[in-house]
C-alpha atoms as a PDB file:
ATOM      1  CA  UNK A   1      14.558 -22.990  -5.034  1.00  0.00           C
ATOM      2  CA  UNK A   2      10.749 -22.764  -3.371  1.00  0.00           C
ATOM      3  CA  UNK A   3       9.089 -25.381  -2.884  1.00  0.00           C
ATOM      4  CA  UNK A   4       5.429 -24.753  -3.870  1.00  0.00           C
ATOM      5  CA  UNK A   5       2.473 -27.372  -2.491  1.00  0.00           C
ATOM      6  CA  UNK A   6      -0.998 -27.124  -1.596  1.00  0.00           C
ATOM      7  CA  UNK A   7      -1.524 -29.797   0.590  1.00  0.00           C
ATOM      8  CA  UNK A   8      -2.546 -28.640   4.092  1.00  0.00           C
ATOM      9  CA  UNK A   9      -0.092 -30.164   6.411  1.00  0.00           C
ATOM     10  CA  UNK A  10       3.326 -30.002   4.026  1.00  0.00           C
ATOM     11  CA  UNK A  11       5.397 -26.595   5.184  1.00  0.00           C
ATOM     12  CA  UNK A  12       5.583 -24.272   1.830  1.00  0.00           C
ATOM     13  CA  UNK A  13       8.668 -21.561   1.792  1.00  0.00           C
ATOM     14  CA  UNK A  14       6.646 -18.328   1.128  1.00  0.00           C
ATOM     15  CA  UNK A  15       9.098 -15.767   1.045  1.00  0.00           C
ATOM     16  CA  UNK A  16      13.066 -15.786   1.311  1.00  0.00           C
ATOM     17  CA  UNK A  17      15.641 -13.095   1.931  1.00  0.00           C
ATOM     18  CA  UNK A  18      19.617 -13.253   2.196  1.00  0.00           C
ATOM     19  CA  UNK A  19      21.550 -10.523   4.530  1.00  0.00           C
ATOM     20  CA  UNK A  20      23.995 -10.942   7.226  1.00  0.00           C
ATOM     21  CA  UNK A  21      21.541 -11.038  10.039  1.00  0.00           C
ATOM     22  CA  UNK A  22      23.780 -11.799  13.253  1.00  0.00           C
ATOM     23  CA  UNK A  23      26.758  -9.203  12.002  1.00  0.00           C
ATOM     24  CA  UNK A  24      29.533 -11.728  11.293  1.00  0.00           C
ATOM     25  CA  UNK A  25      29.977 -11.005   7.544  1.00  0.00           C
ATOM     26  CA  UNK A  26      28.576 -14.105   6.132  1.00  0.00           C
ATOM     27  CA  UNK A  27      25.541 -13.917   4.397  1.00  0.00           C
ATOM     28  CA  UNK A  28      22.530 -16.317   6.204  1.00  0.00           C
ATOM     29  CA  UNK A  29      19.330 -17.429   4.800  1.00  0.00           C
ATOM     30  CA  UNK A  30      15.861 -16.007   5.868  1.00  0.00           C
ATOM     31  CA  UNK A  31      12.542 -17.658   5.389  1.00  0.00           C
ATOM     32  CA  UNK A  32       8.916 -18.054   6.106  1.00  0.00           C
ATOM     33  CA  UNK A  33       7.169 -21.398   5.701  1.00  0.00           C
ATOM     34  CA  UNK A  34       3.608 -21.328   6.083  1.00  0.00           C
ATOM     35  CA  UNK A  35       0.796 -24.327   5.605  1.00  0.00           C
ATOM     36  CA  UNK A  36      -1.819 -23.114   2.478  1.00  0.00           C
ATOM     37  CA  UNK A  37      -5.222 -23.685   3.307  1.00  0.00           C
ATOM     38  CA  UNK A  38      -6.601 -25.612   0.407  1.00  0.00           C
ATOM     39  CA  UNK A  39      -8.198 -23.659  -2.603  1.00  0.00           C
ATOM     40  CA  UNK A  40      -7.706 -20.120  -0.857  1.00  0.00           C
ATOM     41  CA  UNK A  41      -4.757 -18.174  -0.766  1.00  0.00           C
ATOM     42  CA  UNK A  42      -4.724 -18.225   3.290  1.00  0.00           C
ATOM     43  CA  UNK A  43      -1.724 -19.345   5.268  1.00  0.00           C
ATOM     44  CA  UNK A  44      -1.553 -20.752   8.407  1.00  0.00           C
ATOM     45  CA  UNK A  45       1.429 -21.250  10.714  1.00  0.00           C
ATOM     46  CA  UNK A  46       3.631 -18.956   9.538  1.00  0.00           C
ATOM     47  CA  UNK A  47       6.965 -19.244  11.044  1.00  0.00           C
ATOM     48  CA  UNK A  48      10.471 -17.223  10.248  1.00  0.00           C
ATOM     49  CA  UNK A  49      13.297 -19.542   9.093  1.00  0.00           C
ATOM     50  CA  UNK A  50      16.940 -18.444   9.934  1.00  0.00           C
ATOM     51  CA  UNK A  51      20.106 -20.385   8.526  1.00  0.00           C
ATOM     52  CA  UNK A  52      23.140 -19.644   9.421  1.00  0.00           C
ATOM     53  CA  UNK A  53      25.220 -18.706   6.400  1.00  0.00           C
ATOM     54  CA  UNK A  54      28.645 -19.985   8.679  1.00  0.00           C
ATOM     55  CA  UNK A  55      27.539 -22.941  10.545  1.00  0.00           C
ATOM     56  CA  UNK A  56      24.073 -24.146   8.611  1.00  0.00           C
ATOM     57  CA  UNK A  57      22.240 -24.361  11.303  1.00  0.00           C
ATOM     58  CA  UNK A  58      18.411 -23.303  11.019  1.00  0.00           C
ATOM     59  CA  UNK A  59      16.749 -21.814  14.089  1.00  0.00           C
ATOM     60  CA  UNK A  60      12.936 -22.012  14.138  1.00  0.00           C
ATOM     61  CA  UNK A  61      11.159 -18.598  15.416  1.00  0.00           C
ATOM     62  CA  UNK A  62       7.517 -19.076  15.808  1.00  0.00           C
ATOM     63  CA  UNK A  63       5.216 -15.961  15.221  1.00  0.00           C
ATOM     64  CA  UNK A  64       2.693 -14.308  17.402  1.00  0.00           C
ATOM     65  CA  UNK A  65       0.341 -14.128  14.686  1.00  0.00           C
ATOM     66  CA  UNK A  66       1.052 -16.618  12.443  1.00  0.00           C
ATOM     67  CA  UNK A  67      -1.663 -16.951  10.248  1.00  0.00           C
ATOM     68  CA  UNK A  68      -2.811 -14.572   7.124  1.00  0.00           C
ATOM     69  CA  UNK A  69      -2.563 -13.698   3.429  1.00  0.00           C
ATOM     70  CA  UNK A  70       0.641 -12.423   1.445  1.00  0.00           C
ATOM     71  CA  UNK A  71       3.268 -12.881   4.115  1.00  0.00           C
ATOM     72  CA  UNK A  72       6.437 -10.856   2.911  1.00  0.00           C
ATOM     73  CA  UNK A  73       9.662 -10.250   4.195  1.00  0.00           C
ATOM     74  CA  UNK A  74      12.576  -7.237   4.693  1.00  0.00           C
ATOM     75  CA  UNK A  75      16.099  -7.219   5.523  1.00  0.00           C
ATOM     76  CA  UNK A  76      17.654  -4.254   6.571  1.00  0.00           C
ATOM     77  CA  UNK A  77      19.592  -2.469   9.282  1.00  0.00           C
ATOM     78  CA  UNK A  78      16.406  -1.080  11.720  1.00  0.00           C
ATOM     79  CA  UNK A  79      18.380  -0.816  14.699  1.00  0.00           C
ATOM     80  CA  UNK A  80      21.976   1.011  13.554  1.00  0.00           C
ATOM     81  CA  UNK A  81      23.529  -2.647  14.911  1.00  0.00           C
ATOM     82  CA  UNK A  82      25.435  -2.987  11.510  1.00  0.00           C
ATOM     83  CA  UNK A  83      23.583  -6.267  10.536  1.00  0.00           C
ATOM     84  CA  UNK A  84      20.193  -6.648   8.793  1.00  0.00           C
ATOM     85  CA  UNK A  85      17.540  -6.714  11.172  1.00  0.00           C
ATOM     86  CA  UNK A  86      13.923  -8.354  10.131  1.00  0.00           C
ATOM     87  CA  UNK A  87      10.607  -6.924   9.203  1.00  0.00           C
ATOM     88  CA  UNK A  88       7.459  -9.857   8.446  1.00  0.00           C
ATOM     89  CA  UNK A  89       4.398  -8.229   7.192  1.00  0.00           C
ATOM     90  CA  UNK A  90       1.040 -10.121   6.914  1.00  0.00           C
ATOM     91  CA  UNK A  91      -2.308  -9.215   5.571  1.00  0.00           C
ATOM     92  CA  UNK A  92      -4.734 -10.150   7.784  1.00  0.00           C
ATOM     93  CA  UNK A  93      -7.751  -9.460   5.332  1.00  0.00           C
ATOM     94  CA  UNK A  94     -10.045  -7.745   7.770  1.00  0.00           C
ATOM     95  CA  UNK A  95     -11.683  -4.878   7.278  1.00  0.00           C
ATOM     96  CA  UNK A  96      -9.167  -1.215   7.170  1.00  0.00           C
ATOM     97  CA  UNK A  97      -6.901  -3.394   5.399  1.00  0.00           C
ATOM     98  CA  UNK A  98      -5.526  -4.109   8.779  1.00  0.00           C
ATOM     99  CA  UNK A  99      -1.975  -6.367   8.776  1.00  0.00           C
ATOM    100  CA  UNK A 100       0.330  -8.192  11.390  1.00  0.00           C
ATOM    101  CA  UNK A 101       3.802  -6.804  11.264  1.00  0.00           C
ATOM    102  CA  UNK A 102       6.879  -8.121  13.474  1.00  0.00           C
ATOM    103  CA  UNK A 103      10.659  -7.415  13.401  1.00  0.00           C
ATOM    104  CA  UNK A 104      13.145  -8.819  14.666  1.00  0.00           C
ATOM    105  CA  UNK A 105      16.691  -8.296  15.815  1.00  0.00           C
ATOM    106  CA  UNK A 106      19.721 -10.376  16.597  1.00  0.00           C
ATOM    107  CA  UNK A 107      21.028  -8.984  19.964  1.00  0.00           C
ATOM    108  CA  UNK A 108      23.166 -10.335  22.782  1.00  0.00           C
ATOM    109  CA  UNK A 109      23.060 -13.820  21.280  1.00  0.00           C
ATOM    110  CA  UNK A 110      19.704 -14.542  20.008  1.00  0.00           C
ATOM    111  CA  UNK A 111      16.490 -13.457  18.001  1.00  0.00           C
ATOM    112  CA  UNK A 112      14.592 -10.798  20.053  1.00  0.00           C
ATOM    113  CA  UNK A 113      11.350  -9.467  18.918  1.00  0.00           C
ATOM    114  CA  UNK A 114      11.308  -5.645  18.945  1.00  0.00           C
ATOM    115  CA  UNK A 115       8.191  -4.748  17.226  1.00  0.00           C
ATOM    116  CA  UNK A 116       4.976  -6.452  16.776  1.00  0.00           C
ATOM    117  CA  UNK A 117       1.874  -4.905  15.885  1.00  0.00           C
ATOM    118  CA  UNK A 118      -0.465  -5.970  18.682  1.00  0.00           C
ATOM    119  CA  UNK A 119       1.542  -3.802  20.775  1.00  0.00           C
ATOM    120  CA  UNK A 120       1.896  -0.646  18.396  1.00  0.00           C
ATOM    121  CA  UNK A 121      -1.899  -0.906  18.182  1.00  0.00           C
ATOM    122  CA  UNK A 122      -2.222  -1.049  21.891  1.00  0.00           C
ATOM    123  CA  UNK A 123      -0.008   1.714  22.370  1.00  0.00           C
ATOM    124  CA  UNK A 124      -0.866   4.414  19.780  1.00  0.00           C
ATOM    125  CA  UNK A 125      -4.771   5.158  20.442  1.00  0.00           C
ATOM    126  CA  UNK A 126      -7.119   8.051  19.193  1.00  0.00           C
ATOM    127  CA  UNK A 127     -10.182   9.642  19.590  1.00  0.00           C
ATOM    128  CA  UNK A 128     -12.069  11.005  16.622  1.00  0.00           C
ATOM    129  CA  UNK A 129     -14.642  13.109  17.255  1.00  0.00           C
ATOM    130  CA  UNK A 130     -16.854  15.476  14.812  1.00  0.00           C
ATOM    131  CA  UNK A 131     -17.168  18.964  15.535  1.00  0.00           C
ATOM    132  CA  UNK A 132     -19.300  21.586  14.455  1.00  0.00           C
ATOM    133  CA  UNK A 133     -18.676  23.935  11.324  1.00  0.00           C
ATOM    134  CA  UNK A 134     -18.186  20.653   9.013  1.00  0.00           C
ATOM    135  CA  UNK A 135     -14.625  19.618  10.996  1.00  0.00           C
ATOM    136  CA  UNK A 136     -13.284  15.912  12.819  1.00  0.00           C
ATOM    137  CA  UNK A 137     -11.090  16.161  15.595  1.00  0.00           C
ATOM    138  CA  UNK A 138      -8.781  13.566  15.648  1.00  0.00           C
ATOM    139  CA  UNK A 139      -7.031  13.049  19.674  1.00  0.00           C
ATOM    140  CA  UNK A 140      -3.364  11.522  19.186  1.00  0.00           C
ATOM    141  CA  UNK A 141      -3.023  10.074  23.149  1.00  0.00           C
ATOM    142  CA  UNK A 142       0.753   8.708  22.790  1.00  0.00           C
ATOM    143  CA  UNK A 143       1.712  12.333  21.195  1.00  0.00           C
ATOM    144  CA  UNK A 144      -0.690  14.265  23.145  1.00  0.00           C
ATOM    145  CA  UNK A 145      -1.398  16.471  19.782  1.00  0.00           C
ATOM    146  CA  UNK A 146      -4.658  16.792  17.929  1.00  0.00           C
ATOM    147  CA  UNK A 147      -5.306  16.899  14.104  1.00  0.00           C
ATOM    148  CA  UNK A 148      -8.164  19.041  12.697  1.00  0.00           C
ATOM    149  CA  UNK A 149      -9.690  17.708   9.805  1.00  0.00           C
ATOM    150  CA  UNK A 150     -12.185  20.327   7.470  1.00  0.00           C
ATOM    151  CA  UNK A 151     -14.976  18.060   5.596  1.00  0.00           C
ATOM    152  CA  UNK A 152     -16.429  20.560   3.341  1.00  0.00           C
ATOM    153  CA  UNK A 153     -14.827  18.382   0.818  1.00  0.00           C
ATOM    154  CA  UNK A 154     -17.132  15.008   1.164  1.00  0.00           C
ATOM    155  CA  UNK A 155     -20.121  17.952  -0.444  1.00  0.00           C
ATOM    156  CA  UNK A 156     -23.509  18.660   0.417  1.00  0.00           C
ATOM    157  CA  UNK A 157     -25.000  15.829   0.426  1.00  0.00           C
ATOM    158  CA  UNK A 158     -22.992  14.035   3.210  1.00  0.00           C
ATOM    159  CA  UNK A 159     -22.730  17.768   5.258  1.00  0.00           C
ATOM    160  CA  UNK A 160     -26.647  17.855   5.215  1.00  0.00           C
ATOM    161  CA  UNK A 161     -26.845  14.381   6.878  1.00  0.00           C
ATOM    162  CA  UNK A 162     -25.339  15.723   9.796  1.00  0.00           C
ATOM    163  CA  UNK A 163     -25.054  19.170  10.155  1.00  0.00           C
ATOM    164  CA  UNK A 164     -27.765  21.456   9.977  1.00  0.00           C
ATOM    165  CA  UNK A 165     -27.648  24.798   7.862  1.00  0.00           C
ATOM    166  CA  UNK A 166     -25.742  26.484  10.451  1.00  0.00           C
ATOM    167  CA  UNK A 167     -23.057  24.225  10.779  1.00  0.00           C
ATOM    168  CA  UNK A 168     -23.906  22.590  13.947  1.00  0.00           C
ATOM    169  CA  UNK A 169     -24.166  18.896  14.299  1.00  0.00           C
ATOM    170  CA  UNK A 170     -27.485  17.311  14.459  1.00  0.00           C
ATOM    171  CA  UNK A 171     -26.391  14.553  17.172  1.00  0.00           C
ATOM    172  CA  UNK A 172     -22.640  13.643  18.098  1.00  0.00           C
ATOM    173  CA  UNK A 173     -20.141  11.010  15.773  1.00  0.00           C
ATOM    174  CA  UNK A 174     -17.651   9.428  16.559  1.00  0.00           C
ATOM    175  CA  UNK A 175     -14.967   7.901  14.052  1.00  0.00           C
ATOM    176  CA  UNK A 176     -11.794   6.130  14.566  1.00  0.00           C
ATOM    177  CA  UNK A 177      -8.585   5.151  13.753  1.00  0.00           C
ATOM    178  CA  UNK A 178      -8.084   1.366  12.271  1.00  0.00           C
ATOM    179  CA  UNK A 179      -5.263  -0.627  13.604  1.00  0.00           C
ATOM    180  CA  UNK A 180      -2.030  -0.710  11.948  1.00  0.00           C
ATOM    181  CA  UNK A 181      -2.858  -0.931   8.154  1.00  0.00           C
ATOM    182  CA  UNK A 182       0.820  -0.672   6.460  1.00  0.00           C
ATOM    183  CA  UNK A 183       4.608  -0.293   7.953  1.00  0.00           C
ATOM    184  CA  UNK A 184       7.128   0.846   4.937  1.00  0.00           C
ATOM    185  CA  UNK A 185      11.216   1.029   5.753  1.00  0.00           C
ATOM    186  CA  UNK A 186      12.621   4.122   4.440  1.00  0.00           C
ATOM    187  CA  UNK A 187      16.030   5.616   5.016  1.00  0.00           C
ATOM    188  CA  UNK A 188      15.076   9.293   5.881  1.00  0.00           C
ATOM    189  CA  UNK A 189      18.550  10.561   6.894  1.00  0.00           C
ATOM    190  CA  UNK A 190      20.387   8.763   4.295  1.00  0.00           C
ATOM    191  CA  UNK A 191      22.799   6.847   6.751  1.00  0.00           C
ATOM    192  CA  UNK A 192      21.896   2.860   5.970  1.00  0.00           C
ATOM    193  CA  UNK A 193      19.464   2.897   9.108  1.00  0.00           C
ATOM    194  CA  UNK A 194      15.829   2.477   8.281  1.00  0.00           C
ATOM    195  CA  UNK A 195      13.040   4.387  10.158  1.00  0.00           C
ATOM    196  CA  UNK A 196       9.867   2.823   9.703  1.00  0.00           C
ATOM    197  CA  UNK A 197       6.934   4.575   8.070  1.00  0.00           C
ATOM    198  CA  UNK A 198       3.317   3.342   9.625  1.00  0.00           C
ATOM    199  CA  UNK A 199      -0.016   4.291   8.546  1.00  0.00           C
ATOM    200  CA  UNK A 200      -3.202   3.794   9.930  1.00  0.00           C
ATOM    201  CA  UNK A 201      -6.850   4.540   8.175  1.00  0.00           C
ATOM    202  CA  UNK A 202      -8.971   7.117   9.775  1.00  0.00           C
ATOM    203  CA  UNK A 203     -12.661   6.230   9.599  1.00  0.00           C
ATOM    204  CA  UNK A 204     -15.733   8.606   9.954  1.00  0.00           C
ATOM    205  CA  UNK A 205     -19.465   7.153  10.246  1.00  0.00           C
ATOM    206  CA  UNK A 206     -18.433   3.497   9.227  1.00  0.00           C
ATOM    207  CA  UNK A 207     -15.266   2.067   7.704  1.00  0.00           C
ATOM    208  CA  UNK A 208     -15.766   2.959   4.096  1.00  0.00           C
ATOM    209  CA  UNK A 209     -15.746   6.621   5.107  1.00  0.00           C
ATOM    210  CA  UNK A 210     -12.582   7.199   5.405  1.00  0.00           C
ATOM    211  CA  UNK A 211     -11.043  10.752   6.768  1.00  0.00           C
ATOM    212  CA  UNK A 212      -7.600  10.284   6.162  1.00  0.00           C
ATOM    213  CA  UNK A 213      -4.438   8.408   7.022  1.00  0.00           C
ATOM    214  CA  UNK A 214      -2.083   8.751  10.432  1.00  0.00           C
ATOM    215  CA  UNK A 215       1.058   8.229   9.560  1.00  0.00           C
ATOM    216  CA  UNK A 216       3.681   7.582  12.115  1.00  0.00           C
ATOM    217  CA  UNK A 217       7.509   7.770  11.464  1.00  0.00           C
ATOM    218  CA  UNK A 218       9.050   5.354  14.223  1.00  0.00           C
ATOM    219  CA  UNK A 219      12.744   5.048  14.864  1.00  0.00           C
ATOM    220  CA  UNK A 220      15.616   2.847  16.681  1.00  0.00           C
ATOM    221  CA  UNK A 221      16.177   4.361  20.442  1.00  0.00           C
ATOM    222  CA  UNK A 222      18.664   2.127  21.861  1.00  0.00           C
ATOM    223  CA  UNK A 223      15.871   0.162  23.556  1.00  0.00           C
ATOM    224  CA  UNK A 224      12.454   0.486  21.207  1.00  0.00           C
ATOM    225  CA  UNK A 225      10.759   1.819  18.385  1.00  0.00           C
ATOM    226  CA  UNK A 226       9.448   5.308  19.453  1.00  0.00           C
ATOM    227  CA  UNK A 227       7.703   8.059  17.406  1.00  0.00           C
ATOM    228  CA  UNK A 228      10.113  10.423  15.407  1.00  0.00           C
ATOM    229  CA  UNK A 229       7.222  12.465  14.406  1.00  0.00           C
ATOM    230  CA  UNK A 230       3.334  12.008  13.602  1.00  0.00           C
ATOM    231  CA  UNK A 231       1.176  13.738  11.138  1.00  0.00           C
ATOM    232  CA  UNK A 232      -2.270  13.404   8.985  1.00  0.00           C
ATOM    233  CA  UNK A 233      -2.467  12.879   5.637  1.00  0.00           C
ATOM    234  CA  UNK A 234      -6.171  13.800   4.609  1.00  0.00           C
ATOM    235  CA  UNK A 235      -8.114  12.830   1.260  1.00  0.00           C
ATOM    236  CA  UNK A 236      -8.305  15.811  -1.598  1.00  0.00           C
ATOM    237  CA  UNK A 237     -11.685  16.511  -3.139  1.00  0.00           C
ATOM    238  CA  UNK A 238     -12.900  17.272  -6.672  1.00  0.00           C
ATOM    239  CA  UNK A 239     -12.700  21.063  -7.466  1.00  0.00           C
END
């Protein structure tokens, strides 16, 4: 059963899980207990939980970023290893919708953390760049690909801001791409392994202007997560 508590400094369990994490064939226990900030849905030292379904035991794992709203969990072979790995999602509530995401892995004896999304975000950087006749570049440097985005669809009104009747832009813009925003497990090939969908907002003139969504399909390579493929999904207009 949860335990549910709003007092600061007494550890809540936020989310809970059961799968056979370490590979043995005895189901274990996953949880996260978090502090609630009082009155606000905000949690603060978020940690992962693991029992051990065999001996009992509970092993501790603190978080990188351990602090955030709606902290969820997922069990589910990642890594092809035969046992369910871990996947913690967090809302951070920043602007983008931005969130922490971590998973982790039971190899060679202990808990190993093979994704975290400080390092996806550090690793997976564009450039976003408007060009003329009413188009947005978007520069992928991991892939070494670019996306060409046509913005006829935003209408006049925003196209006559900044291009001029023949198409030509009245001063350079730059957008961006906000860090990681959403990470979904799907099972692509149909084999009990999970790749790992990730999207990330593309933003034109200022956050609220959004462009259209990178979505990254990482998968299990022995060692790390690596891109599968990449693509853009872009925003339809009103016809």
């Amino acid at each position: 059963m949860l335990r549910t508590s709003t007092h600061q400094n007494v550890a809540t369990i936020v989310a809970a899980k059961n799968g056979d994490i370490d590979g043995d064939g005895v189901i274990d226990h996953v949880f996260l207990t978090a502090n609630q900030t009082p009155d606000s849905p905000f949690w603060q030292h978020i940690t992962l939980v693991v029992q051990n379904g065999r001996t009992k035991r509970q092993q501790h794992i603190p978080l990188k970023n351990n602090t955030g709203y709606h902290p969820t969990l997922f069990l589910g072979d990642l890594t092809g290893n035969k046992a369910d790995d871990i996947l913690i999602v967090i809302d951070t509530g920043g602007s983008g919708g931005a969130i922490y995401a971590d998973v982790f892995s039971f190899m060679n004896g202990q808990f190993q953390r093979i994704l975290d999304s400080d390092h996806f975000n550090e690793t997976y950087q564009y450039d976003v760049n408007y060009e003329n006749q009413y188009k947005a570049a978007v520069i992928s440097h991991r892939l070494k690909e670019k996306y060409l985005l046509d913005l006829t669809y935003k209408g006049r009104t925003y196209l006559a801001e900044i291009y001029d009747s023949t198409g030509r832009l009245k001063a350079p813009i730059q957008g961006w791409v906000n860090p990681l925003s959403g990470v979904y497990p799907v099972d692509f090939n149909r084999d009990g392994v999970y790749e790992l969908v990730t999207y990330q907002r593309i933003a034109g003139r200022y956050n609220a202007d959004g462009l259209g969504i990178v979505q990254t399909v990482l998968k299990w390579n022995g060692h790390i997560f690596d891109h599968d493929r990449q693509n853009v999904a872009i925003f339809g207009g009103t016809i």
